[in-house]
C-alpha atoms as a PDB file:
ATOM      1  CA  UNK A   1     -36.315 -38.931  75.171  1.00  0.00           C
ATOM      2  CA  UNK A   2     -39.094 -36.562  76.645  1.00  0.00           C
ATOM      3  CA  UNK A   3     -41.645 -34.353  74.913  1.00  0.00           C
ATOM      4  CA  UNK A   4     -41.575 -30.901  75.015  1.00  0.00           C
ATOM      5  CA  UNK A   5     -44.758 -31.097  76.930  1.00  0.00           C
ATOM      6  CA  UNK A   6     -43.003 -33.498  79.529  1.00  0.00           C
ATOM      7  CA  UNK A   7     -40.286 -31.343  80.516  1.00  0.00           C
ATOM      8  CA  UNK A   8     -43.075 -28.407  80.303  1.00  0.00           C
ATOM      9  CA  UNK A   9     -44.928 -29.618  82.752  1.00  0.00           C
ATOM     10  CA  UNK A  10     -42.536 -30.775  85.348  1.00  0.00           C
ATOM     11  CA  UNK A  11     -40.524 -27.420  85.076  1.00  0.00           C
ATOM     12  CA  UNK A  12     -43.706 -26.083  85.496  1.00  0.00           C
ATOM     13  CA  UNK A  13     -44.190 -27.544  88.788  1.00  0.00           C
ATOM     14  CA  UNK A  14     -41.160 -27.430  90.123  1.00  0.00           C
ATOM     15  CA  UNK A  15     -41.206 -23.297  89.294  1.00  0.00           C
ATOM     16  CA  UNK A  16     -44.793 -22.770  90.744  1.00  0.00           C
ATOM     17  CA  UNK A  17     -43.392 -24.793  94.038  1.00  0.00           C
ATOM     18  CA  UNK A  18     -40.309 -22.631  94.423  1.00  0.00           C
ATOM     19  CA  UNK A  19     -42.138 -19.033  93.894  1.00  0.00           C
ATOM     20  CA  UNK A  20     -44.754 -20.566  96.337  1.00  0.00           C
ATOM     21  CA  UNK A  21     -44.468 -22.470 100.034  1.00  0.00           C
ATOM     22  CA  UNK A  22     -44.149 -25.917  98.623  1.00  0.00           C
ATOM     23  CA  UNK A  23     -47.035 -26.894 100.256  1.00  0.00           C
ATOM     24  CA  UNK A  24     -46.775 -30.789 100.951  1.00  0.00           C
ATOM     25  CA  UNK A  25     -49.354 -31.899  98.455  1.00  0.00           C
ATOM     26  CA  UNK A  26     -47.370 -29.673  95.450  1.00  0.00           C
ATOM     27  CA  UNK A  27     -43.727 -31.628  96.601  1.00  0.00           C
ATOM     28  CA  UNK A  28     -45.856 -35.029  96.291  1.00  0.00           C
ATOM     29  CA  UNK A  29     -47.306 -34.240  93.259  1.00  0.00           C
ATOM     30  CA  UNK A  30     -43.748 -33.122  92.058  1.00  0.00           C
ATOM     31  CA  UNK A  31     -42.360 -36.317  93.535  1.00  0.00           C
ATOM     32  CA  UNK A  32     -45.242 -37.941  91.615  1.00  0.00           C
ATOM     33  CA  UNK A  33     -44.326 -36.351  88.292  1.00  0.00           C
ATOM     34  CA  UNK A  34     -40.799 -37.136  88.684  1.00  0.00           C
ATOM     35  CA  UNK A  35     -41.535 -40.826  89.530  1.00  0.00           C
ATOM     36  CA  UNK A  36     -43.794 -41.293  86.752  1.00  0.00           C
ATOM     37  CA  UNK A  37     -41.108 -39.810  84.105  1.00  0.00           C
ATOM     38  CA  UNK A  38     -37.847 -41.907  85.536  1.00  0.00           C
ATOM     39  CA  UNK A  39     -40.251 -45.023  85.065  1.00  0.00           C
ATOM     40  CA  UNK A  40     -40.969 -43.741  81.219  1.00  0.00           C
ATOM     41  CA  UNK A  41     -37.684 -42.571  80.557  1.00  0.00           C
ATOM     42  CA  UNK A  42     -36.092 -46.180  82.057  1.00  0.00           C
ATOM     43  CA  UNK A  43     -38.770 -48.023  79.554  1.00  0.00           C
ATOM     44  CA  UNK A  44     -37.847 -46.115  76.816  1.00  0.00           C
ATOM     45  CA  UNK A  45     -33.955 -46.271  77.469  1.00  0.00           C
ATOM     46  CA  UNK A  46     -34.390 -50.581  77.754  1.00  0.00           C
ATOM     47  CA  UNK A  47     -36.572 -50.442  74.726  1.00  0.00           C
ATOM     48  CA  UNK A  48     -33.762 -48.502  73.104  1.00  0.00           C
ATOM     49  CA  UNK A  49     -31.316 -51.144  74.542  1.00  0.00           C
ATOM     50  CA  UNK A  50     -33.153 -53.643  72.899  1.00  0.00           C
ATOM     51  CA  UNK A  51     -33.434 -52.348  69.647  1.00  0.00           C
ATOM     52  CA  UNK A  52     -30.045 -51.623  69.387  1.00  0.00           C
ATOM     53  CA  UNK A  53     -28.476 -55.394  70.153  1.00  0.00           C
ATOM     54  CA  UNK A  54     -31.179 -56.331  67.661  1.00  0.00           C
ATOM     55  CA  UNK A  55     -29.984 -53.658  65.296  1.00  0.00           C
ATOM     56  CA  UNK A  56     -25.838 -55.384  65.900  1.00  0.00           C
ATOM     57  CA  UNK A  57     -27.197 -58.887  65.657  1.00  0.00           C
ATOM     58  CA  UNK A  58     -29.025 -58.094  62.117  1.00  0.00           C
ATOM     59  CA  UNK A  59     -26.467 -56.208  60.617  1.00  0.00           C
ATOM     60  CA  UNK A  60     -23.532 -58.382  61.541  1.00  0.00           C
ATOM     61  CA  UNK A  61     -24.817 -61.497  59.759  1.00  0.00           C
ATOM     62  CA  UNK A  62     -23.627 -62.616  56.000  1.00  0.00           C
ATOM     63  CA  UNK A  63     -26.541 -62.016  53.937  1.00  0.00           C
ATOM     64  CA  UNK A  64     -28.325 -59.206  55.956  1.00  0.00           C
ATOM     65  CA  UNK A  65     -31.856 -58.811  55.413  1.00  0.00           C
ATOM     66  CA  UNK A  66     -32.469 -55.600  54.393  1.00  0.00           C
ATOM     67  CA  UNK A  67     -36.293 -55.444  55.348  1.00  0.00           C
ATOM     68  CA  UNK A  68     -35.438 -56.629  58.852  1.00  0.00           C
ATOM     69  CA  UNK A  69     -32.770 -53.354  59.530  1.00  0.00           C
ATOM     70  CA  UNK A  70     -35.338 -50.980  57.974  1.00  0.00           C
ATOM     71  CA  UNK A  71     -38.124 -51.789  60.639  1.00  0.00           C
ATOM     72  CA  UNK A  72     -35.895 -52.128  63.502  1.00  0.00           C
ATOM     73  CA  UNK A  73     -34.056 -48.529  62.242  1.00  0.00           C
ATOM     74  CA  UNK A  74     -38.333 -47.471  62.172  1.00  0.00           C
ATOM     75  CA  UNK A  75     -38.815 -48.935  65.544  1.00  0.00           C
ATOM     76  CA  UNK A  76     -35.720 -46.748  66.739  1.00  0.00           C
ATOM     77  CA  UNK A  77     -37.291 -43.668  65.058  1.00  0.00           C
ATOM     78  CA  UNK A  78     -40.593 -44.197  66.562  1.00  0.00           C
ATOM     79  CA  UNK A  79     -39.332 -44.089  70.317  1.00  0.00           C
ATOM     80  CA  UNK A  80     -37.304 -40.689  69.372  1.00  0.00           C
ATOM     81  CA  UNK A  81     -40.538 -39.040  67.478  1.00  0.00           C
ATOM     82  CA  UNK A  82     -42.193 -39.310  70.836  1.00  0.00           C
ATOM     83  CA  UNK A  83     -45.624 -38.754  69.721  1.00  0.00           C
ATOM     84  CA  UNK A  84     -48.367 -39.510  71.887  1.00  0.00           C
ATOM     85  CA  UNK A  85     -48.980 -42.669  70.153  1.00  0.00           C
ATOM     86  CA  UNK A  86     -45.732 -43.129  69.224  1.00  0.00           C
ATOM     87  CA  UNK A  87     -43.994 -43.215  72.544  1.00  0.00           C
ATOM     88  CA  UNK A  88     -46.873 -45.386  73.618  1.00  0.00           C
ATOM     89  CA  UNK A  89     -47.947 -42.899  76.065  1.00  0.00           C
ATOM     90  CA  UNK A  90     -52.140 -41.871  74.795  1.00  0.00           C
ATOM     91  CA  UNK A  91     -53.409 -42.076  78.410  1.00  0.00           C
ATOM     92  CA  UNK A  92     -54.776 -38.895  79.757  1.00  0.00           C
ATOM     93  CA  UNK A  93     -53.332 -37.018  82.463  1.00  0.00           C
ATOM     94  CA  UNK A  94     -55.341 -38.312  85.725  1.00  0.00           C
ATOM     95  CA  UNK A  95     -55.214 -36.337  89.196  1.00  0.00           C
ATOM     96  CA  UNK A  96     -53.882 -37.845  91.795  1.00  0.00           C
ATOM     97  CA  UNK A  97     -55.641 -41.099  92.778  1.00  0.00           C
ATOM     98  CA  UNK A  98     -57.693 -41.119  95.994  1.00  0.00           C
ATOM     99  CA  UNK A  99     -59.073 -44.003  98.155  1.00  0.00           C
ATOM    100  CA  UNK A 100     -57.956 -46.101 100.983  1.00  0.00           C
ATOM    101  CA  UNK A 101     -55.684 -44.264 102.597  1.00  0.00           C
ATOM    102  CA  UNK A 102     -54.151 -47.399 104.531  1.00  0.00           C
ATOM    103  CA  UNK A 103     -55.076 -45.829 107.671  1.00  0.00           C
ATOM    104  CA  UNK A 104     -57.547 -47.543 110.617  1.00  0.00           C
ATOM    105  CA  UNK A 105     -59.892 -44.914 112.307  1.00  0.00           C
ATOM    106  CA  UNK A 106     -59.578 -45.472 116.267  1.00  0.00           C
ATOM    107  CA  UNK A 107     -56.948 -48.169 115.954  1.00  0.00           C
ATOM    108  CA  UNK A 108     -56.677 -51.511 115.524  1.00  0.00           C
ATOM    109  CA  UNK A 109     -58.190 -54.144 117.317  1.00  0.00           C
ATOM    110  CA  UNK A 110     -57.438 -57.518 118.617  1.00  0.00           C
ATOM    111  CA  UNK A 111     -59.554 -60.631 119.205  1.00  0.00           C
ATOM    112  CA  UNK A 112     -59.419 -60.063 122.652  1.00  0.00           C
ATOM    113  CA  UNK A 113     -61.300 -56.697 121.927  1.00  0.00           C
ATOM    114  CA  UNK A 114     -63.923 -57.973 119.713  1.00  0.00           C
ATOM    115  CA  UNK A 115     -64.714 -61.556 120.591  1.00  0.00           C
ATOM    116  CA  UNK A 116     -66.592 -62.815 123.581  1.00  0.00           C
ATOM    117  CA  UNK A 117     -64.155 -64.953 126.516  1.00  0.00           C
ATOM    118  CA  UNK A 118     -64.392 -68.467 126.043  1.00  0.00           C
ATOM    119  CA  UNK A 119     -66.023 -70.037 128.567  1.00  0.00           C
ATOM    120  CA  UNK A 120     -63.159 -71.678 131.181  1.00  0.00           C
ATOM    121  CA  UNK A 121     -63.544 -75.720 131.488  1.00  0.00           C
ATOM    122  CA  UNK A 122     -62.910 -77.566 134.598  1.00  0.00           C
END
């Protein structure tokens, strides 16, 4: 269910990080890889899933429509051809993404550190 490329590139990583220190940005883009592949393969595996009870349903019925089994039995191919456009997968490889890093500089703050005391009433 992966490309040759796929399991390429994470054995890749996973080598470099084990001849090296496994410095905490290679285990988390390791971690990344890994994440990013068990969500693929788990797409691919219920697409799979899905294809096949549609497969059982269409070939268990009287007159079975011999057009319809073709294109599923196609649509099974495609996801085991594992193209880049066939497996659905044509995005380019992006680094990892960078922003907001969810962190506050100097803390957070409280309304009783920013706004001004109410004046007390008599």
């Amino acid at each position: 269910l992966m490309t040759a490329e796929e399991v390429k590139s994470i054995i890749d990583e996973a080598e470099s990080c084990s001849r090296g220190e496994c410095a905490l940005d290679e285990v988390e883009d390791l971690i990344s890889s890994l994440l990013a592949q068990q969500s693929l393969l788990s797409k691919r595996i219920a697409e799979i899933d899905g294809l096949v009870k549609d497969l059982e349903h269409v070939n268990g019925r009287d007159e079975r429509p011999t057009d319809e089994i073709r294109e599923t039995v196609r649509a099974i191919f495609r996801i085991f051809a594992l193209g880049d456009k066939a497996s659905g997968n044509d995005y380019p490889s992006l680094s990892k993404p960078t922003g907001y890093s969810g962190e506050v500089a100097g803390g957070g703050k409280t309304a009783y550190d920013v706004l001004p005391p109410k004046p007390f009433k008599k």
